[in-house]
N, C-alpha and C. Protein backbone atom coordinates (compact mmCIF):
# COMPACT_ATOMS: atom_id res chain seq x y z
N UNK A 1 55.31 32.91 49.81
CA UNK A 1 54.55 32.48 48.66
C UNK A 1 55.45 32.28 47.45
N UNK A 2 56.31 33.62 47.56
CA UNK A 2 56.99 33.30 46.22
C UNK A 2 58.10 32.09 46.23
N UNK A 3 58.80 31.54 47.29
CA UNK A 3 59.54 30.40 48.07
C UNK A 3 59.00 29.45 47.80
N UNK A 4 57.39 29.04 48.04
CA UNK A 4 56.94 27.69 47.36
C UNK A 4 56.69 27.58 46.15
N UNK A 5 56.11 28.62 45.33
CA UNK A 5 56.51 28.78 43.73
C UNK A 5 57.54 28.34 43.55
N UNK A 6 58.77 28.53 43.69
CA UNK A 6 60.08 28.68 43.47
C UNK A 6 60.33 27.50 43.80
N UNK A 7 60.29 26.44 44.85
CA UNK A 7 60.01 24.90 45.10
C UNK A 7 59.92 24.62 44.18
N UNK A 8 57.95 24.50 44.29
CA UNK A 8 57.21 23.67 43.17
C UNK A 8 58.13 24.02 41.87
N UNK A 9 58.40 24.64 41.34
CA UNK A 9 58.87 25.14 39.92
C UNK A 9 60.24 24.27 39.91
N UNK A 10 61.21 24.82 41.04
CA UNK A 10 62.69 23.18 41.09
C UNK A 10 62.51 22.00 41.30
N UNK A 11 61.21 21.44 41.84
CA UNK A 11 61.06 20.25 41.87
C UNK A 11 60.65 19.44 40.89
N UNK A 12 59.47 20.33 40.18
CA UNK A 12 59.39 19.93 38.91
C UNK A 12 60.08 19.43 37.87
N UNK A 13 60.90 20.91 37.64
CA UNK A 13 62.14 20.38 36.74
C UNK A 13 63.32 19.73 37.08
N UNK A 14 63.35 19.58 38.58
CA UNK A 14 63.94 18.25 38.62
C UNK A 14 63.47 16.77 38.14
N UNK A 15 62.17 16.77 38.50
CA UNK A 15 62.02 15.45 38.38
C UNK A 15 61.35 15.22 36.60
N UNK A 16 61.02 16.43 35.71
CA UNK A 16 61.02 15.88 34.31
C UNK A 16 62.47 15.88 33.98
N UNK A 17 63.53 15.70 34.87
CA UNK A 17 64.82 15.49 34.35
C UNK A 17 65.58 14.13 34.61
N UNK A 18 64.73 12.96 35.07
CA UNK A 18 65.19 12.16 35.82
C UNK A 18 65.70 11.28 34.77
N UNK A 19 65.85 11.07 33.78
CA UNK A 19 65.92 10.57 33.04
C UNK A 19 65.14 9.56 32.45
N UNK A 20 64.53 9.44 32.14
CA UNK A 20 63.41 8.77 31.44
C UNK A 20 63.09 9.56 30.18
N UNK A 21 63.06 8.15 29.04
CA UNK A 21 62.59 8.50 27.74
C UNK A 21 62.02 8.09 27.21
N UNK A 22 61.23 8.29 26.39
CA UNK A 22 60.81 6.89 25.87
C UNK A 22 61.26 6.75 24.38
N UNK A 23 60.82 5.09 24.48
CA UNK A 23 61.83 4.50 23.64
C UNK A 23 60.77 4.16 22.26
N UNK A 24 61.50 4.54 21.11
CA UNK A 24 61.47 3.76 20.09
C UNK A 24 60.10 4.85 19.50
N UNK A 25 60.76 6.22 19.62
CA UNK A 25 59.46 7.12 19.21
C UNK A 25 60.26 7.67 17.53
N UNK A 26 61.37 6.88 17.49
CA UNK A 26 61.99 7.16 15.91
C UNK A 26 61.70 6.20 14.95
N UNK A 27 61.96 6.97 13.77
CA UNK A 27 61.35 6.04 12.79
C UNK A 27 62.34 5.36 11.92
N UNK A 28 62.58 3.87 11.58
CA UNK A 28 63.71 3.37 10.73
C UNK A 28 63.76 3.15 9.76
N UNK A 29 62.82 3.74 9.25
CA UNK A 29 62.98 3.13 7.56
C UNK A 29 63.63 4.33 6.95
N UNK A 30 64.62 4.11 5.62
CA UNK A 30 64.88 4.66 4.66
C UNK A 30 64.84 6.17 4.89
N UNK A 31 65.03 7.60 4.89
CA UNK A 31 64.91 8.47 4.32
C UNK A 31 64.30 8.80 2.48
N UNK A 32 64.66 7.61 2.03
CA UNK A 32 64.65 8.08 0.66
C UNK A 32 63.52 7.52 0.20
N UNK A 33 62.46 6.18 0.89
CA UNK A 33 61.44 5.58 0.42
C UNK A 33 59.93 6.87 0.54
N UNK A 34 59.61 6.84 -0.45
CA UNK A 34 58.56 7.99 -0.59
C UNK A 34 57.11 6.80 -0.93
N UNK A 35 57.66 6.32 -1.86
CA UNK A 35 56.54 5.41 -2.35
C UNK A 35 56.64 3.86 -2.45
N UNK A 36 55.36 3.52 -1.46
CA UNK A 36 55.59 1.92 -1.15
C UNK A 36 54.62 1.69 -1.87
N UNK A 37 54.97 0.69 -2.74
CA UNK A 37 53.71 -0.29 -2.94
C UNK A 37 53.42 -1.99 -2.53
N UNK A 38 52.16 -2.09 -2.03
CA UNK A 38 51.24 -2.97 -1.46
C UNK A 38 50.83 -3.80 -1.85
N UNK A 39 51.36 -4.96 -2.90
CA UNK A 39 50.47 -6.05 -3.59
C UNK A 39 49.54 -6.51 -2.78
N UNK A 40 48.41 -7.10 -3.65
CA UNK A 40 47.83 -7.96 -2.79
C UNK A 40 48.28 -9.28 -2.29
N UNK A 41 48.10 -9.45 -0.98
CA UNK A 41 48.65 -10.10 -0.18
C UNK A 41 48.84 -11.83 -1.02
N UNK A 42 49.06 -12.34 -1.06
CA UNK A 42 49.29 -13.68 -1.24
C UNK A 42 48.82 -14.49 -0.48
N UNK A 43 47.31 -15.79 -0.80
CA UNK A 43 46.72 -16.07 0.53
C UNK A 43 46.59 -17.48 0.52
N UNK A 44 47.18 -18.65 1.45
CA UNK A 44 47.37 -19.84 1.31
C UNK A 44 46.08 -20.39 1.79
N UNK A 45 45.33 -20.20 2.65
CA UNK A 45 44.28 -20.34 3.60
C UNK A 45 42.72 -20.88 2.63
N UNK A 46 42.85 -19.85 1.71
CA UNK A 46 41.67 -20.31 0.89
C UNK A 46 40.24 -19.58 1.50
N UNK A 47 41.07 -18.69 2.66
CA UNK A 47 39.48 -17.48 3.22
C UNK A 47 39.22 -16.71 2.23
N UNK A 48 37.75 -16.68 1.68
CA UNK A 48 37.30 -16.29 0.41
C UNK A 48 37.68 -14.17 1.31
N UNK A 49 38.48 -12.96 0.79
CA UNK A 49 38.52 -12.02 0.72
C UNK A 49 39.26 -11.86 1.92
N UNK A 50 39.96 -12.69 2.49
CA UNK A 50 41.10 -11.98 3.74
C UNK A 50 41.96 -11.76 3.06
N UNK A 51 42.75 -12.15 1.93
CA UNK A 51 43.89 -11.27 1.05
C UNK A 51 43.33 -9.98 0.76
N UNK A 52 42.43 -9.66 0.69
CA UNK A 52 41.73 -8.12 0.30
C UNK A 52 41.71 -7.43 1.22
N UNK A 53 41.63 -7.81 2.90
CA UNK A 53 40.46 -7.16 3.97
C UNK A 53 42.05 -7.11 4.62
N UNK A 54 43.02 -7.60 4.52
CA UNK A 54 44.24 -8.05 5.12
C UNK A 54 44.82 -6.36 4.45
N UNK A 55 45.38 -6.88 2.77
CA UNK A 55 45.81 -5.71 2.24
C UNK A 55 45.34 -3.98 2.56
N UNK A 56 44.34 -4.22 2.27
CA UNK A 56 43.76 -3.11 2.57
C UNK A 56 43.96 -2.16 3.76
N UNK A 57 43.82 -2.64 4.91
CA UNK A 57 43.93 -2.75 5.96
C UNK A 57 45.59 -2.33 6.38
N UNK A 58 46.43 -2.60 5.69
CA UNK A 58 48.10 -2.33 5.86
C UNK A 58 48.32 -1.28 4.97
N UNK A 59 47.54 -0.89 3.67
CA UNK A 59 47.44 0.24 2.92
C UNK A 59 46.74 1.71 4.37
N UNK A 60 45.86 1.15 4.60
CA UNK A 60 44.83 2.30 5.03
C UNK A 60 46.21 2.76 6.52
N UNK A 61 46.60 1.47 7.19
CA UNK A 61 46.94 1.54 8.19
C UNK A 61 49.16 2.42 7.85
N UNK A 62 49.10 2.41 6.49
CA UNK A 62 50.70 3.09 6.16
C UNK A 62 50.26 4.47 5.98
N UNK A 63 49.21 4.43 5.02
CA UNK A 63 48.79 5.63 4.72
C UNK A 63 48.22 7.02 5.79
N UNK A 64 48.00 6.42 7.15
CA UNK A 64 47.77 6.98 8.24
C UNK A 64 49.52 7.94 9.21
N UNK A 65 50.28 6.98 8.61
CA UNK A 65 51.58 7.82 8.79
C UNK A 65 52.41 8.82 7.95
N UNK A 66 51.55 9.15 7.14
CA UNK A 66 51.55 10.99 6.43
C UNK A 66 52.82 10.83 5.50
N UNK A 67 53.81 9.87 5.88
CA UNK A 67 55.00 10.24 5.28
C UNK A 67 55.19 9.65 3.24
N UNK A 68 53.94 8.24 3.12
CA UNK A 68 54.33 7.57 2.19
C UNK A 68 53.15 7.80 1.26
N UNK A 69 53.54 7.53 -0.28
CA UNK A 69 52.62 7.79 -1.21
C UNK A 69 52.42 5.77 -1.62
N UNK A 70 51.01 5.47 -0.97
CA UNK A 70 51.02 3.92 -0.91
C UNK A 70 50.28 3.34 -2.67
N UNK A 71 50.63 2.68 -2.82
CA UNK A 71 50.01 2.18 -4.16
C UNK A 71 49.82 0.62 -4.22
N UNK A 72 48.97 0.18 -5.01
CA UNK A 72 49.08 -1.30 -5.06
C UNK A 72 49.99 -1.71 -6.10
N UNK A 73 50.80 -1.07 -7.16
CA UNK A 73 51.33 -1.76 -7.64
C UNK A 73 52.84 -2.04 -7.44
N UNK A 74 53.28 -2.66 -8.13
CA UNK A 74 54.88 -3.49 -8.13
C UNK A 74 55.87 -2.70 -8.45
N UNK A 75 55.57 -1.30 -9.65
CA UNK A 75 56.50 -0.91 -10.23
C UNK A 75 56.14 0.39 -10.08
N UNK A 76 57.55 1.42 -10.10
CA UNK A 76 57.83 2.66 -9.93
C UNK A 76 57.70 3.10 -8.13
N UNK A 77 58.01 2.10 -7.34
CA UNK A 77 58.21 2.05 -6.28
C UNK A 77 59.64 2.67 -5.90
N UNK A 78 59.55 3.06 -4.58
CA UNK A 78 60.49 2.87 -3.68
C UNK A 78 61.27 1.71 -2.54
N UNK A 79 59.85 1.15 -2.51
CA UNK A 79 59.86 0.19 -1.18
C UNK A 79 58.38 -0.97 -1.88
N UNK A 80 58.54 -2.24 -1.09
CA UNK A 80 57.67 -2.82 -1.33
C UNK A 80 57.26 -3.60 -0.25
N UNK A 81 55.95 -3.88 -0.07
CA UNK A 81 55.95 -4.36 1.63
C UNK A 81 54.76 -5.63 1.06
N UNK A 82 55.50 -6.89 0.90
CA UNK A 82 54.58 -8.08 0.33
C UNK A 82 54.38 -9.23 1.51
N UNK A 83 52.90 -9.58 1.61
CA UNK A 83 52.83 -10.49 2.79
C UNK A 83 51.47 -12.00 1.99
N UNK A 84 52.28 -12.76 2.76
CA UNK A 84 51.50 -14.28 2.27
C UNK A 84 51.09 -14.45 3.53
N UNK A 85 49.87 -15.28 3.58
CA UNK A 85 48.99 -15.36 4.47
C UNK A 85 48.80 -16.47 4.74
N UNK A 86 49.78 -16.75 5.95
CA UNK A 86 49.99 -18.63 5.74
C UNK A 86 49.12 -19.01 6.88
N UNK A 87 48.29 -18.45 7.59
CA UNK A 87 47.29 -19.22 8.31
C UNK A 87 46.42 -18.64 8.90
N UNK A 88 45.31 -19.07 9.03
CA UNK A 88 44.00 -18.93 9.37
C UNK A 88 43.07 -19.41 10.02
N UNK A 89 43.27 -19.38 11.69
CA UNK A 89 42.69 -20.81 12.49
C UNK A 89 41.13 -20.14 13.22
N UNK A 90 40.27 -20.50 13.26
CA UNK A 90 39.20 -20.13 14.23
C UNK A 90 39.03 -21.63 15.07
N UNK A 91 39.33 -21.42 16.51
CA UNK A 91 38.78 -22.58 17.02
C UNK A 91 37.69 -21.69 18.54
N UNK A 92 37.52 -22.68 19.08
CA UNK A 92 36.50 -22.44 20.26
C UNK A 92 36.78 -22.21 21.19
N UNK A 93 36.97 -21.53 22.38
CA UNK A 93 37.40 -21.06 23.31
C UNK A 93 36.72 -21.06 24.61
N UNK A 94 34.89 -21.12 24.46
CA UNK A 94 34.21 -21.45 25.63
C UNK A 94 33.03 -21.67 25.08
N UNK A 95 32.56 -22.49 25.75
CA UNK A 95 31.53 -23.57 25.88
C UNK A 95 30.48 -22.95 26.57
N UNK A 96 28.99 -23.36 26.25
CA UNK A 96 28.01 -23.32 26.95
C UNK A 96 26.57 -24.03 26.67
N UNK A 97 25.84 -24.10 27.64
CA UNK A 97 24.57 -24.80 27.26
C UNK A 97 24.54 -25.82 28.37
N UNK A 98 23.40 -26.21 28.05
CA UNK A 98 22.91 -27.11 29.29
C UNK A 98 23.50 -29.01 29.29
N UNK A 99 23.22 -29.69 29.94
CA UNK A 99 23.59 -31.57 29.81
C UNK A 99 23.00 -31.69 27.94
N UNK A 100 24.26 -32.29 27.75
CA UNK A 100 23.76 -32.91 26.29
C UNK A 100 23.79 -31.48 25.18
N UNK A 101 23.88 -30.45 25.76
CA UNK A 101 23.55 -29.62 24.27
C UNK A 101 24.62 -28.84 24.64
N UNK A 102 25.35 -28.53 24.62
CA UNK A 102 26.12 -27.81 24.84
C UNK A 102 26.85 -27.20 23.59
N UNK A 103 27.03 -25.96 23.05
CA UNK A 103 27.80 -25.52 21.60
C UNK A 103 28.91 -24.11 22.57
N UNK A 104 29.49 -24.01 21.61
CA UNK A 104 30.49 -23.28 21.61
C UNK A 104 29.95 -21.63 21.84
N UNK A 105 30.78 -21.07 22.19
CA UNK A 105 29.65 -19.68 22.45
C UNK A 105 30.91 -18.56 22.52
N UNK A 106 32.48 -18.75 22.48
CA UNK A 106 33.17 -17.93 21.84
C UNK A 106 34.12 -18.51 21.26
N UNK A 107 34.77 -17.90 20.20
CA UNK A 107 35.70 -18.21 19.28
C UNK A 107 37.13 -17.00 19.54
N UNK A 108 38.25 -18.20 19.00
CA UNK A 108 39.67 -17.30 19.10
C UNK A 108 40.01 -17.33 17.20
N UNK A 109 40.19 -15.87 16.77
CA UNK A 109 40.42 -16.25 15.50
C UNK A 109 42.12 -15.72 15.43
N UNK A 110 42.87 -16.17 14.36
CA UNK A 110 44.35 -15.90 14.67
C UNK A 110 45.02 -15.99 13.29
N UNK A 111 45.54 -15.24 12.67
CA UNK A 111 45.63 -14.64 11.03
C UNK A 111 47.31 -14.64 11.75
N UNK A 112 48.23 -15.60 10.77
CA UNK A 112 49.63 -15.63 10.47
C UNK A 112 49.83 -15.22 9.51
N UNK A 113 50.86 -14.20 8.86
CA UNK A 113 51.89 -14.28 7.42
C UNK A 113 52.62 -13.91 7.41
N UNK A 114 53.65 -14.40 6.74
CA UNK A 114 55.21 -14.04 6.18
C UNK A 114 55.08 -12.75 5.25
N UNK A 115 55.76 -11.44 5.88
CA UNK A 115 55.80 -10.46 5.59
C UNK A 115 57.34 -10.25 5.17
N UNK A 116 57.31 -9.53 4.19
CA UNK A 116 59.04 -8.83 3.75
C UNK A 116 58.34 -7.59 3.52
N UNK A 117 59.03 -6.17 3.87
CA UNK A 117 59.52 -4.86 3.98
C UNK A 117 60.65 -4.90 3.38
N UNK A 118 60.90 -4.55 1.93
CA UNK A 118 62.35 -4.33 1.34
C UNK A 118 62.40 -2.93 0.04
N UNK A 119 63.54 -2.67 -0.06
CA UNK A 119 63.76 -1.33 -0.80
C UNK A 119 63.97 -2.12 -2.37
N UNK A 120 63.43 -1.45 -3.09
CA UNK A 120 63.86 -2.17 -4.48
C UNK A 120 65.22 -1.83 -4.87
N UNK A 121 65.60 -2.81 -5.42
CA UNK A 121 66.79 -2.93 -5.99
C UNK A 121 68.05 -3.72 -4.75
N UNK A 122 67.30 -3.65 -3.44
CA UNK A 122 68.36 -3.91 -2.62
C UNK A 122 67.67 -5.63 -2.14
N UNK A 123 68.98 -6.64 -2.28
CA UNK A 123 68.83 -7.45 -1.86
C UNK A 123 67.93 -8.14 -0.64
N UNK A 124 68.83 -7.87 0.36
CA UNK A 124 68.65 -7.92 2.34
C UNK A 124 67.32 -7.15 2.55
N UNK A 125 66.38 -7.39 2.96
CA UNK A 125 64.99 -6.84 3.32
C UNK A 125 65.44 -5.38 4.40
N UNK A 126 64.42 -4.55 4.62
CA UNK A 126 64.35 -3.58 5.69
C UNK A 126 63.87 -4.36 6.66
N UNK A 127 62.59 -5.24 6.93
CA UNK A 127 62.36 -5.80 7.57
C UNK A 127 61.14 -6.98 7.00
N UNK A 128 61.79 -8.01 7.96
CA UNK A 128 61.00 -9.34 7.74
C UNK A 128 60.77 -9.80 8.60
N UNK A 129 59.41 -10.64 8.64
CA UNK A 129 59.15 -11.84 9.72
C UNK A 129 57.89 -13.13 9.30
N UNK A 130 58.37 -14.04 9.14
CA UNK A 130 58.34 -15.30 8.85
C UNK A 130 56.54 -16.10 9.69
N UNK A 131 56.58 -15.60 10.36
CA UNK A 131 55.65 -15.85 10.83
C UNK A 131 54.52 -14.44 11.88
N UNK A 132 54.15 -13.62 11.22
CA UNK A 132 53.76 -12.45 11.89
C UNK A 132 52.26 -12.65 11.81
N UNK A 133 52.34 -12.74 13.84
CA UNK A 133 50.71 -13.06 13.88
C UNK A 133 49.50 -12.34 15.22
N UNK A 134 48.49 -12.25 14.91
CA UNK A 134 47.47 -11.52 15.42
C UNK A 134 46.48 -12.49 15.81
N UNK A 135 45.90 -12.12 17.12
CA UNK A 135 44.83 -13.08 17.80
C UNK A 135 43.64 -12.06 18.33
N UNK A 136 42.29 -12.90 17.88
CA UNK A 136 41.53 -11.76 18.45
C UNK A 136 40.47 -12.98 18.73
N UNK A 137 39.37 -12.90 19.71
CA UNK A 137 38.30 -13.53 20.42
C UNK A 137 37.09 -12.54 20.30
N UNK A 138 36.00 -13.49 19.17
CA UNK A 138 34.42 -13.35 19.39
C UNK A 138 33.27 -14.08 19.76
N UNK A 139 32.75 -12.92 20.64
CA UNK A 139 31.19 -14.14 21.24
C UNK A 139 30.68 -14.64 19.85
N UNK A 140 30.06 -15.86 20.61
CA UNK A 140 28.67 -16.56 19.24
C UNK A 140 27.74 -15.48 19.73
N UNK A 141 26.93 -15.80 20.77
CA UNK A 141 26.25 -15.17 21.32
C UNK A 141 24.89 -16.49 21.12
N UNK A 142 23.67 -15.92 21.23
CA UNK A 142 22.75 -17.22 21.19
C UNK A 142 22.16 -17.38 20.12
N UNK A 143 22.32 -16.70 19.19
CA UNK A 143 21.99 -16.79 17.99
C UNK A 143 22.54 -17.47 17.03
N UNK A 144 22.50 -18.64 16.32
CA UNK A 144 23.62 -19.59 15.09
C UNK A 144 23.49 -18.96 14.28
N UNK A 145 22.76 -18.22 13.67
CA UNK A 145 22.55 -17.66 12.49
C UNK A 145 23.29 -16.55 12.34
N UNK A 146 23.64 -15.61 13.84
CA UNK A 146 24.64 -14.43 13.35
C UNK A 146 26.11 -15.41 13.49
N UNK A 147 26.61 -16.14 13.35
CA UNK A 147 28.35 -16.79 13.05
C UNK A 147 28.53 -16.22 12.20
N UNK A 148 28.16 -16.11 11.04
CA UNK A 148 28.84 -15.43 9.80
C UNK A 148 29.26 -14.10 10.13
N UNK A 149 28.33 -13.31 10.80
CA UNK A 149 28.44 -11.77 10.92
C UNK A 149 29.24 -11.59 11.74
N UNK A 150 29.07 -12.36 13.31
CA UNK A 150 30.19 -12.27 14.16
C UNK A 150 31.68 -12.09 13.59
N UNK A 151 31.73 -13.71 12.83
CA UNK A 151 33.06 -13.55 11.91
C UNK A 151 33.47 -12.77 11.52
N UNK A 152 32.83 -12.25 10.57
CA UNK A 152 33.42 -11.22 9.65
C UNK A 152 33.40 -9.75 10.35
N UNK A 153 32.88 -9.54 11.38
CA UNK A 153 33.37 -8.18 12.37
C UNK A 153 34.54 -8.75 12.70
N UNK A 154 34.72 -9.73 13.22
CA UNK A 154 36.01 -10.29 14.05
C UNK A 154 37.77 -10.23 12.91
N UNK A 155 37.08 -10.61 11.51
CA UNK A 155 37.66 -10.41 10.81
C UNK A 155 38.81 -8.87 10.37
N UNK A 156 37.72 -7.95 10.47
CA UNK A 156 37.53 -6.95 10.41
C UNK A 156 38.60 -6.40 11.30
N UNK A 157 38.15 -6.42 12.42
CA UNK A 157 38.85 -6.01 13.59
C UNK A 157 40.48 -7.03 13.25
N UNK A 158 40.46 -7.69 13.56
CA UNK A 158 41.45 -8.85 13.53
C UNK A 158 42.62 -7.85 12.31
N UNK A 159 42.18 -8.11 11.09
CA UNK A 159 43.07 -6.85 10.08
C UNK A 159 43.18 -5.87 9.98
N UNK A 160 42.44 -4.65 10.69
CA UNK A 160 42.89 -3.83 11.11
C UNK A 160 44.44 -3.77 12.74
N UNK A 161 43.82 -4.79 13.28
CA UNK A 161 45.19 -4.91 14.17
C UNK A 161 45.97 -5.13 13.96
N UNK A 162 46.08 -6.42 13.25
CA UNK A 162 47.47 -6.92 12.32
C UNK A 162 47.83 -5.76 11.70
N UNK A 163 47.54 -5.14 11.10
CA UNK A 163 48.00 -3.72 10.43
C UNK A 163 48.54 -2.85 10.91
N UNK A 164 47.86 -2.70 12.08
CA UNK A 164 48.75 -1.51 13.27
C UNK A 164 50.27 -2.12 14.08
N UNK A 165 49.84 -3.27 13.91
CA UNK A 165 51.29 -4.16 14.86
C UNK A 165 52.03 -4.51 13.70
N UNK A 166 52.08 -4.24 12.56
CA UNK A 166 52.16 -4.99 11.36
C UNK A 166 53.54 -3.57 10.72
N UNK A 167 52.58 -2.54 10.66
CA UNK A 167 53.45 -1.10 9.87
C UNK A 167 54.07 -0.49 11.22
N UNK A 168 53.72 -0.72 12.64
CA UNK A 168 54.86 -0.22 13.50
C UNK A 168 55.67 -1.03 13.95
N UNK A 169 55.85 -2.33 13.91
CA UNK A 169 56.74 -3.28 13.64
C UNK A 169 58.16 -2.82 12.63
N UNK A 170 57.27 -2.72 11.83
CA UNK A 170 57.85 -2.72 10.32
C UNK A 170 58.60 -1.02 10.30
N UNK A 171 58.42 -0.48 10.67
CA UNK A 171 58.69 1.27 10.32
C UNK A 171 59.66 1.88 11.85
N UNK A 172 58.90 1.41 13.10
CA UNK A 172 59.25 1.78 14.04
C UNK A 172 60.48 1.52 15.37
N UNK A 173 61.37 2.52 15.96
CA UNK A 173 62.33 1.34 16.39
C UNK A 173 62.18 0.89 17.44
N UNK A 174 61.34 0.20 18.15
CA UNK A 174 61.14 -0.67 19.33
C UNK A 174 62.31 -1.55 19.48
């Protein structure tokens, strides 16, 4: 009995020794950035409150990593993390309905922007990307009248993701 204990117990720690790690559980930004601030986003698109629902959303989603004191403004920063919102596409993705009537019945919505992550005072960014983008797909469903609502859940969802792929992008070393 005590022989297969003694197994199980070397085999074990053999094999959590095999080497395997995982990767990119460190964090790269700065030591010294305490306080980022968050302008509101900059929004080319002309979507009445995705610069708001966008920002917000990268505030709520930094502020979830314990380490930073987030603010919206420009000054008395450490770090500044500014993003323009260069596109905004909803198109159609599947079709339905009978001969002759046929409407659209899900949508792909897909939010691009040029993000900079940089330390004040320092030239060269911490991190940038030029085109940083998120795709998300909602039913119509059979109702025309809920599109708006659909949307704007989809919305919803849509900036909260961008946010999560957005600050571990930006912070994390993958």
């Amino acid at each position: 009995m005590k022989r297969s204990l003694l197994s199980v117990a070397i085999l074990g720690a053999l094999a959590s020794a095999c080497g395997y790690a995982l990767v990119g559980r460190g964090v790269t930004t700065d030591p010294s950035i305490k306080r980022i601030g968050v302008p509101l986003s900059k929004d080319k698109t002309g979507k009445p409150g995705l610069d708001a629902r966008v920002t917000q959303a990268v505030i709520e989603e930094l502020l979830k990593r314990g380490r930073f004191v987030i603010v919206k403004e420009t000054t008395d920063v450490d770090a500044l993390v500014e993003g323009e919102i260069t596109g905004f596409n909803v198109v159609p993705v599947n079709f339905s309905g009978t001969s002759g009537q046929t409407q659209a019945s899900r949508y792909a919505i897909t939010l691009t922007a040029n993000v900079l992550y940089r330390k004040v005072g320092q030239k060269e960014p911490l991190w940038s990307n030029e085109a940083f983008s998120l795709r998300d797909e909602y039913d119509m469903g059979d109702n025309a009248t809920a599109y708006f609502d659909r949307e704007g859940q989809s919305i919803d969802r849509l900036a909260t993701g961008f946010a999560r792929s957005l600050v571990a992008a930006m912070l994390e070393a993958f």
